[in-house]
C-alpha atoms as a PDB file:
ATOM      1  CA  UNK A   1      18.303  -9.901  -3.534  1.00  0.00           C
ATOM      2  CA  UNK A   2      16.902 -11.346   0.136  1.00  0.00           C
ATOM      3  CA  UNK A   3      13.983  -9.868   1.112  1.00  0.00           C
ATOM      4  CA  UNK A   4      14.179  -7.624   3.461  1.00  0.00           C
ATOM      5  CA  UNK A   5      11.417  -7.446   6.016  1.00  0.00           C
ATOM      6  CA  UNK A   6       9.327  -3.819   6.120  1.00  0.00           C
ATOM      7  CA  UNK A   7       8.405  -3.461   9.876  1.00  0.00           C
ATOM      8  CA  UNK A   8      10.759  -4.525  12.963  1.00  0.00           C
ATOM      9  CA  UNK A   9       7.170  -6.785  13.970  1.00  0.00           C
ATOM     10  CA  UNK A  10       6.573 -10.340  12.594  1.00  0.00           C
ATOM     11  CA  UNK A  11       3.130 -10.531  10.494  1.00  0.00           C
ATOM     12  CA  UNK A  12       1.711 -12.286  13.099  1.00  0.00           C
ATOM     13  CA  UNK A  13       2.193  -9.839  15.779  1.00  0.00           C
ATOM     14  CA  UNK A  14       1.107  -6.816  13.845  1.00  0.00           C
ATOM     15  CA  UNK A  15      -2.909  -6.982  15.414  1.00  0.00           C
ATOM     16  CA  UNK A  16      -5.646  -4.813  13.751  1.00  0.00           C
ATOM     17  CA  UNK A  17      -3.510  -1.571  13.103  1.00  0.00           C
ATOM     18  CA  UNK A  18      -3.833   1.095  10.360  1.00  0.00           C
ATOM     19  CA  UNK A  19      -0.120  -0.649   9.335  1.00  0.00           C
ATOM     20  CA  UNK A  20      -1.798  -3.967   9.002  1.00  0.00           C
ATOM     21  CA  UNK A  21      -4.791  -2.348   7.567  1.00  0.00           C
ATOM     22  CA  UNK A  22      -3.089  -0.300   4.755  1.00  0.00           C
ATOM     23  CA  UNK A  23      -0.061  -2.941   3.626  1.00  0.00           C
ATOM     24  CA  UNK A  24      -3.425  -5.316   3.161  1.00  0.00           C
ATOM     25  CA  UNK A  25      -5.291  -2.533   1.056  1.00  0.00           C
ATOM     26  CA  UNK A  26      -2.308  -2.393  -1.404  1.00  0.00           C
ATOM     27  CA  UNK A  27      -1.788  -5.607  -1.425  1.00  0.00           C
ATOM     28  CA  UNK A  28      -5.378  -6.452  -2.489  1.00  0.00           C
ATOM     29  CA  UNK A  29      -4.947  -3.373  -4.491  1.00  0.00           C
ATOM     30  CA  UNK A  30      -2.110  -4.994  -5.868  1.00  0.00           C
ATOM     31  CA  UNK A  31      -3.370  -8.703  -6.416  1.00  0.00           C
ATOM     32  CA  UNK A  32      -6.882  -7.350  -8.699  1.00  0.00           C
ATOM     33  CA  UNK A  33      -4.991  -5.264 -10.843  1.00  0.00           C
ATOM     34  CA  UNK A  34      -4.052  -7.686 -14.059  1.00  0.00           C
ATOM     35  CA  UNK A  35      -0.211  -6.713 -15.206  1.00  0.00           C
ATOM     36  CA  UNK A  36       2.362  -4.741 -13.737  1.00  0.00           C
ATOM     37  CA  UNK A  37       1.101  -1.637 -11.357  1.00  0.00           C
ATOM     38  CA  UNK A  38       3.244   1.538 -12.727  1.00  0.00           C
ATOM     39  CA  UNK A  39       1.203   4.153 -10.632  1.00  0.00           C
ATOM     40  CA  UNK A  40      -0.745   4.065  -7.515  1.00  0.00           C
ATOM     41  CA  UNK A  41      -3.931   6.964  -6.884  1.00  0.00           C
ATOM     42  CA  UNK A  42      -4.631   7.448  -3.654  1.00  0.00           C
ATOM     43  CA  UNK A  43      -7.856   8.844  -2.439  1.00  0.00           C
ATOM     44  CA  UNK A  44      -7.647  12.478  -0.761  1.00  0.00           C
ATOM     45  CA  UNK A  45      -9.619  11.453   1.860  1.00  0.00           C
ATOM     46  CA  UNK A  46      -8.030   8.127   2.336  1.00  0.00           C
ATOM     47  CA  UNK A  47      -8.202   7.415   5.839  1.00  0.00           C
ATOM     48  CA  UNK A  48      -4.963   5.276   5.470  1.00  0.00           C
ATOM     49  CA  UNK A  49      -3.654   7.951   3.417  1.00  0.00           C
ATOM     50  CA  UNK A  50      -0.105   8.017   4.484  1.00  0.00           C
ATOM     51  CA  UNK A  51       0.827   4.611   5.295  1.00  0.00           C
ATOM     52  CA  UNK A  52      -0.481   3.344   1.915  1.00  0.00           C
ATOM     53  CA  UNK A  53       2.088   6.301   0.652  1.00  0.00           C
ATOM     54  CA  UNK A  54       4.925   4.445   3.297  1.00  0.00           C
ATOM     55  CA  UNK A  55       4.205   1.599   1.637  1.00  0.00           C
ATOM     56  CA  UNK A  56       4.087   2.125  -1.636  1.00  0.00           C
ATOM     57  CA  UNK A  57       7.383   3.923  -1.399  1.00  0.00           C
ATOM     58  CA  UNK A  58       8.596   0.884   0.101  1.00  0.00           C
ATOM     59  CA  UNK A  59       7.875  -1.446  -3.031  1.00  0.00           C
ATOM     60  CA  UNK A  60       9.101   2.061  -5.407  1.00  0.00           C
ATOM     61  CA  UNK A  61       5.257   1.918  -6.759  1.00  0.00           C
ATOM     62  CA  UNK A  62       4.871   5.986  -7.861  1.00  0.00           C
ATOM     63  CA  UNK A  63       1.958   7.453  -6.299  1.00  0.00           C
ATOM     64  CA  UNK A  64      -0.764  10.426  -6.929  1.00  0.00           C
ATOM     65  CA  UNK A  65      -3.094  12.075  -4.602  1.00  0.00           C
ATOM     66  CA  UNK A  66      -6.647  12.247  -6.491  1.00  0.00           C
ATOM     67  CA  UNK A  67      -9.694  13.042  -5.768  1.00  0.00           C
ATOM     68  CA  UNK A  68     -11.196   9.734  -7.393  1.00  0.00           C
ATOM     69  CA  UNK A  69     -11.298   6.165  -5.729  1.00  0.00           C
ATOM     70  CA  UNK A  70      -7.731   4.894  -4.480  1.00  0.00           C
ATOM     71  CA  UNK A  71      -6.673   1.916  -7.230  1.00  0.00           C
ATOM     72  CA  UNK A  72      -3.634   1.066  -8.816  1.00  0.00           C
ATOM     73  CA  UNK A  73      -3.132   1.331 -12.924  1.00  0.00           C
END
């Protein structure tokens, strides 16, 4: 399956958005966890809240508002 590019914008003309800001977050997110993320918690308060959520449905990673630390398990 071709990948299949998220956002209309190339990486290198997204700038320092909250898009830019929260794909990175889950990506980090993603790259420290050891093994295969099956659920993603996001922080209540998370200021990037719903775009993490945006993205994570956009890689099919399950998600849970808590009211602990956003991380991925």
């Amino acid at each position: 399956m071709a990948d299949v590019p998220i956002l209309d914008k190339g990486i290198d003309d997204w700038g320092e958005d909250e898009q830019e800001k929260a794909y990175d977050k889950l990506q980090s997110l993603k790259q420290d966890f050891e093994g295969v993320p099956t659920k993603l918690y996001i922080n209540e308060d998370e200021e990037l809240q719903s775009y993490i959520m945006w993205f994570a449905r956009m890689e099919s990673l399950p998600y849970e508002i808590t009211d602990g630390e956003t991380r991925i398990c």
